[in-house]
Protein backbone atom coordinates (compact mmCIF):
# COMPACT_ATOMS: atom_id res chain seq x y z
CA UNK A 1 -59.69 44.47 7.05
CA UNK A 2 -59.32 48.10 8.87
CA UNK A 3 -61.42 49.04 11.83
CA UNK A 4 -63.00 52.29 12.47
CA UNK A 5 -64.00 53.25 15.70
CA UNK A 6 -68.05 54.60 15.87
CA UNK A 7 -68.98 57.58 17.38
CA UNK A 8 -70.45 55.30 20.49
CA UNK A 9 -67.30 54.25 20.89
CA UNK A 10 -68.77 50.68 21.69
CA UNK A 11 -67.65 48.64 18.30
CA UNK A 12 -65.70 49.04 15.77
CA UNK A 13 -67.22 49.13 12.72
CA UNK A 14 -65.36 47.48 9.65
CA UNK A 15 -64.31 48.83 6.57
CA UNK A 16 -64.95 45.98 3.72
CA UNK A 17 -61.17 44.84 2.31
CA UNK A 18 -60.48 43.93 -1.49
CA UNK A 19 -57.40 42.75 -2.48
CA UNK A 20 -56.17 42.14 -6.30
CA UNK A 21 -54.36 39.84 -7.74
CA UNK A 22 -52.54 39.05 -10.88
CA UNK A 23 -49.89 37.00 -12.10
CA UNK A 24 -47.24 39.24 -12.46
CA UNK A 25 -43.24 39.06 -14.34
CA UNK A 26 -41.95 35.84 -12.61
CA UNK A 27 -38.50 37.14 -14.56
CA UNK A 28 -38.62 40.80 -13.08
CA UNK A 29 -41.21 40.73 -10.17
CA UNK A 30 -41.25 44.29 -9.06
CA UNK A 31 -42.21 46.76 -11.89
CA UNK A 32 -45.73 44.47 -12.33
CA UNK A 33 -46.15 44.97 -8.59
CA UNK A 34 -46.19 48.32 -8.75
CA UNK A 35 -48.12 49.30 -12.03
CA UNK A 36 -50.90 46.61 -9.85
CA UNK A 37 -50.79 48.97 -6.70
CA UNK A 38 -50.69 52.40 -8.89
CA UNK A 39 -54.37 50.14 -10.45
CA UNK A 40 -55.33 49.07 -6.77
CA UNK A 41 -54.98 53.10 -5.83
CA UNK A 42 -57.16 54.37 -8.83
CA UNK A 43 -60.03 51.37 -7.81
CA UNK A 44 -59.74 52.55 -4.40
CA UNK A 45 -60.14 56.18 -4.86
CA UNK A 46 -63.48 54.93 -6.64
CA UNK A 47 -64.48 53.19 -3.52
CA UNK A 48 -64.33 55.39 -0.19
CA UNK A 49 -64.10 54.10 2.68
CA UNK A 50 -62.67 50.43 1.25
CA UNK A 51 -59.04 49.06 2.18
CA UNK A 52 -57.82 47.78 -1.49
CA UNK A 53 -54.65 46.72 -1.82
CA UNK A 54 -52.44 44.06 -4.27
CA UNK A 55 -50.20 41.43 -5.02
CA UNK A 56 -48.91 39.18 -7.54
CA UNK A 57 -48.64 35.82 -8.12
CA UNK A 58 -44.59 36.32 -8.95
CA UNK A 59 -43.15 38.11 -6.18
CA UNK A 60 -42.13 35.72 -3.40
CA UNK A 61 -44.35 36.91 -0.27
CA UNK A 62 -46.61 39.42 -1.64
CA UNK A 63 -49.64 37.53 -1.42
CA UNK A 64 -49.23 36.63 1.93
CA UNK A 65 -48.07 39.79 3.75
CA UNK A 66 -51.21 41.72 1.34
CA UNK A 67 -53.17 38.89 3.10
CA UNK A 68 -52.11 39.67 6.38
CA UNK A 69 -53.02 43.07 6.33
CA UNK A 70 -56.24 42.58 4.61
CA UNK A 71 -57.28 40.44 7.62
CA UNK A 72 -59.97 37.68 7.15
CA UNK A 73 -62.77 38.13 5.47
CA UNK A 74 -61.40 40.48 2.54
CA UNK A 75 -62.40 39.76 -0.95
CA UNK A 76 -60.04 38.42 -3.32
CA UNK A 77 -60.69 40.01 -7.15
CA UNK A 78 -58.59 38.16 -9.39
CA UNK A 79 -57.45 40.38 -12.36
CA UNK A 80 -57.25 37.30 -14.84
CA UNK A 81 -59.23 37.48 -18.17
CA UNK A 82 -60.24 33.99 -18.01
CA UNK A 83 -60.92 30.55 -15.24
CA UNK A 84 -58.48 28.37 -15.84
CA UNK A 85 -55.29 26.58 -13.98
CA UNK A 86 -54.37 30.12 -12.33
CA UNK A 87 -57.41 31.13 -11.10
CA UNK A 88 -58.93 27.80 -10.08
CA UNK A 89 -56.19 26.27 -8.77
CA UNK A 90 -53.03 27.99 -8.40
CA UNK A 91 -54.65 31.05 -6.78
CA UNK A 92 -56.99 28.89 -4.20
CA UNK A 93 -54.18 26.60 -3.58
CA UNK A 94 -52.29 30.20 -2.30
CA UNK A 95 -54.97 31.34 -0.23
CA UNK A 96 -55.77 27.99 1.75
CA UNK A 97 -56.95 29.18 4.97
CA UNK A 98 -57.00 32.71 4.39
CA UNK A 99 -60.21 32.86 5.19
CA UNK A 100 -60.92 34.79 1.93
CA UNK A 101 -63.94 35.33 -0.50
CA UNK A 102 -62.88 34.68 -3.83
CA UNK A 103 -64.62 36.67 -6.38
CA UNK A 104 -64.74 35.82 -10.37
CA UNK A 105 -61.85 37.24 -12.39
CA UNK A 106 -61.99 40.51 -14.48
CA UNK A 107 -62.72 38.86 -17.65
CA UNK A 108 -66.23 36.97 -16.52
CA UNK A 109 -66.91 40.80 -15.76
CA UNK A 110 -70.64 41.29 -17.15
CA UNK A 111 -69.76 44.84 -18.12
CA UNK A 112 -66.27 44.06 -20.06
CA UNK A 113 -68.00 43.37 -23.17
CA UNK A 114 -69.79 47.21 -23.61
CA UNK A 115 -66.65 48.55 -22.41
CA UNK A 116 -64.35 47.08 -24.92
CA UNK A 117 -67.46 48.00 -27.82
CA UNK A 118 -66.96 51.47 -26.16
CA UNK A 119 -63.05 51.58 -26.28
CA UNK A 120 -63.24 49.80 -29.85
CA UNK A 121 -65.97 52.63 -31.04
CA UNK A 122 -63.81 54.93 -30.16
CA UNK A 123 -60.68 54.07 -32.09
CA UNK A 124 -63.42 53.42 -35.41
CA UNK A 125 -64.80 56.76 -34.94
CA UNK A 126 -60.97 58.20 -34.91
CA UNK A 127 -59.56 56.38 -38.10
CA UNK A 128 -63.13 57.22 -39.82
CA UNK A 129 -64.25 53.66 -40.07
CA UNK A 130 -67.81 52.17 -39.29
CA UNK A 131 -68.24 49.28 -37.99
CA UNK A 132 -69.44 46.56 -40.65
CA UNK A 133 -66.60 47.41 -42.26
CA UNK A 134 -64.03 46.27 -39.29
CA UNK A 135 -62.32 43.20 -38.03
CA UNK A 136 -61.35 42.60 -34.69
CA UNK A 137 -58.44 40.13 -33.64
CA UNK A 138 -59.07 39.25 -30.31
CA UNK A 139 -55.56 38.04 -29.40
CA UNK A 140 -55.63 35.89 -26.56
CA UNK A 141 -53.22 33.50 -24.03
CA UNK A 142 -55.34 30.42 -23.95
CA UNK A 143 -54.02 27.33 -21.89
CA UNK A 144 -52.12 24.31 -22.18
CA UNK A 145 -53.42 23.13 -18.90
CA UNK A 146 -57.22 24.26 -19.35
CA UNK A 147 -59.52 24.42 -21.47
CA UNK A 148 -61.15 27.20 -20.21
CA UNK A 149 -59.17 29.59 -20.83
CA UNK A 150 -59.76 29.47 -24.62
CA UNK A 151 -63.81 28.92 -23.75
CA UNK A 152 -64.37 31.66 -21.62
CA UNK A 153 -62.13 33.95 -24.72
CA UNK A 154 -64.71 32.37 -26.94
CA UNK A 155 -67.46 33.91 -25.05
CA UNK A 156 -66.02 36.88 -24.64
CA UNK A 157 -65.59 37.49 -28.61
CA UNK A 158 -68.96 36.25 -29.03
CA UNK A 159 -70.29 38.55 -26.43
CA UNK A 160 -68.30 41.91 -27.92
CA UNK A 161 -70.14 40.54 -31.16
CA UNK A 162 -73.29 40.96 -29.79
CA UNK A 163 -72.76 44.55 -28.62
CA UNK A 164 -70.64 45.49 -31.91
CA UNK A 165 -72.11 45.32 -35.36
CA UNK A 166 -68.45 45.05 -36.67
CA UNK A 167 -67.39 42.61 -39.47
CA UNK A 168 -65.93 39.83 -37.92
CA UNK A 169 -64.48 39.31 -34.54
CA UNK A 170 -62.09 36.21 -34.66
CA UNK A 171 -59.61 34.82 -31.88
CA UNK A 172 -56.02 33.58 -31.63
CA UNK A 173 -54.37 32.35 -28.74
CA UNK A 174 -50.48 32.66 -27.79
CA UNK A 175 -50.00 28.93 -26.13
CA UNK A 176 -52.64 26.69 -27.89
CA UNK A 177 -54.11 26.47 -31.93
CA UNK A 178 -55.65 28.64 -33.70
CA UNK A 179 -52.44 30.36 -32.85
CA UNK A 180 -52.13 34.62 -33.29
CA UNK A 181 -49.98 34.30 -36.43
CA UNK A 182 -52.43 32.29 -38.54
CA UNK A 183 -55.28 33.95 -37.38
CA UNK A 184 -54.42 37.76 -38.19
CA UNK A 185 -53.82 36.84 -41.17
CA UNK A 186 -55.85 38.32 -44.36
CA UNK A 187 -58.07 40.93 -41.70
CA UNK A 188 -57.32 43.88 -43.88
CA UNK A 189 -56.45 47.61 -43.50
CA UNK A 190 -59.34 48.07 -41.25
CA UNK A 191 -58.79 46.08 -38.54
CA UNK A 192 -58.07 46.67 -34.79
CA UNK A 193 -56.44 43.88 -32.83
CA UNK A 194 -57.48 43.72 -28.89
CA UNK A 195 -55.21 42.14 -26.81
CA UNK A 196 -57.60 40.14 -24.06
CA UNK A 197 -54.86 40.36 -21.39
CA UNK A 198 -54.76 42.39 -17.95
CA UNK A 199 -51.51 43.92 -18.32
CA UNK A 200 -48.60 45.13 -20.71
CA UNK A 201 -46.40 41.58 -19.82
CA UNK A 202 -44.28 39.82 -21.71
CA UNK A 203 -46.81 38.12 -24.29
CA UNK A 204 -48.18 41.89 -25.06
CA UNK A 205 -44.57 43.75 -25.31
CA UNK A 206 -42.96 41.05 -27.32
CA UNK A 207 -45.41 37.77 -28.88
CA UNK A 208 -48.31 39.64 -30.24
CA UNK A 209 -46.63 42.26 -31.93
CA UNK A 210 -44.22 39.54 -33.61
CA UNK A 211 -47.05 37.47 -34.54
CA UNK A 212 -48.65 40.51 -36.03
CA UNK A 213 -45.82 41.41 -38.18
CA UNK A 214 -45.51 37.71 -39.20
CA UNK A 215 -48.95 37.68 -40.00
CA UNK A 216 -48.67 41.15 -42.32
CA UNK A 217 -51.18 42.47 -40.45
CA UNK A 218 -52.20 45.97 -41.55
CA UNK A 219 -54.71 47.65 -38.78
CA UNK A 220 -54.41 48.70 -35.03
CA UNK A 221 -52.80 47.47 -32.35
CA UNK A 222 -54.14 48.53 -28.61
CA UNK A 223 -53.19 48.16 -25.46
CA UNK A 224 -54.76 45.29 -23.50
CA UNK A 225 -58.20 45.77 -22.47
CA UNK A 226 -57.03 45.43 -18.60
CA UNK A 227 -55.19 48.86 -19.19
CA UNK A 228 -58.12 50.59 -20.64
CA UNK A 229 -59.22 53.54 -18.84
CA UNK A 230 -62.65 52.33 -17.79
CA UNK A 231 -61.08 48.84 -16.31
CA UNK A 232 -60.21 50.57 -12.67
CA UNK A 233 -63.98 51.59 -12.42
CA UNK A 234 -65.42 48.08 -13.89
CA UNK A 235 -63.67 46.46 -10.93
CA UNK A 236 -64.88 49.05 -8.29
CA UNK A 237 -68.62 48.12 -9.53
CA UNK A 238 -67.90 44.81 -9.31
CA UNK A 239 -66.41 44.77 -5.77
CA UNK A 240 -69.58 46.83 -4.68
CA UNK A 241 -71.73 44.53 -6.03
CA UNK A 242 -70.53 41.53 -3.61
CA UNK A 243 -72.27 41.75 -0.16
CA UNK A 244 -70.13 43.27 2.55
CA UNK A 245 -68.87 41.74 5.99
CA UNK A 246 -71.71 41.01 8.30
């Protein structure tokens, strides 16, 4: 956490610090670390006056020396789409005496759900569709290890339902049942899939596409919500909302 000096000259007066985190490209660390501090520059230029900075999960060190210069005290935003093993224990387990305030992940965001209607509008009101007439395939990672990650997708879809009079909005998960392939099946020609991921990784680039084409699916793919262009502000609001150092 940075220090400016007042006008006194008595005591400093701190600057609040965020720092996000993601998982990152165990396999090729560095170009996720630096599409996460190109994101970590746009939510700080929405935020004077904050130190943000970054780090993933994957590159040996990162977290650590982003800690360090964070200083105590900073808040931790964890750009993950769901709770789960990462978040609630892998992450934590990282930042043992950090000295860090741990804030929910981008996906419990209250304001994710009218900003993927908005995004998904958008895209209808391009192709000339309205919206009882679409079907949304929210394609998701969902857990092995936890159960929550496929619960808190749940709530998402059932949330985006709420704020989008659309057809049907149904879910499929790359690592547990009801898997992507068998679940965009049979959506039709009017049909946008939303990948509920943070970032363009591996499962975006390469599994949902295949599982799309498997399926025969016939709509619109997107690019994960996490690289939509409202996502940098969502997380700036959200960051403001937590109470700063005392």
């Amino acid at each position: 956490m940075s220090a400016t000096r007042s006008r006194s000259g008595k005591k400093p007066i701190l600057n609040p610090a965020a720092l996000i985190v993601s998982h990152g490209q165990p396999s090729d660390p560095d170009p996720a670390e630096a599409v996460l501090a190109g994101f970590a520059a746009e939510v700080a230029r929405a935020l004077p006056g904050w130190q943000v900075g970054s780090a993933t999960l994957a590159k040996p060190g990162a977290l650590e020396a982003a800690l360090a210069d964070a200083g105590p005290g900073a808040h931790v935003y964890p750009y993950f789409m769901t709770g789960g093993w990462f978040t609630g224990e892998a992450l934590i387990e990282r930042l043992a005496g950090a000295q860090a305030v741990v804030l929910p992940p981008f996906g419990h965001d209250p304001g994710l759900p009218g900003m993927a209607a908005a995004l998904l509008s958008e895209v209808m009101a391009a192709q000339g569709w309205q919206a009882p007439e679409v079907r949304v395939f929210l394609a998701a990672h969902g857990s092995g290890r936890s159960a929550q990650a496929a619960i808190d997708s749940q709530g998402f879809a059932a949330a985006l339902a709420a704020a989008l009079p659309v057809a049907e909005v149904r879910v499929g998960f790359v690592e547990e049942p009801p898997y992507l392939a068998d679940q965009a099946r049979d959506l039709g020609a009017r049909a946008i899939c939303l990948p509920f991921f943070a970032a363009k990784g591996g499962h975006v680039t390469e599994d949902i596409p295949k599982a799309l084409e498997l399926a025969g699916f016939q709509g619109v793919l997107l690019d994960p919500i996490g690289c939509a262009p409202g996502a940098a502000a969502l997380v700036a609001r959200g960051l403001k909302r937590e109470p700063g150092p005392a």
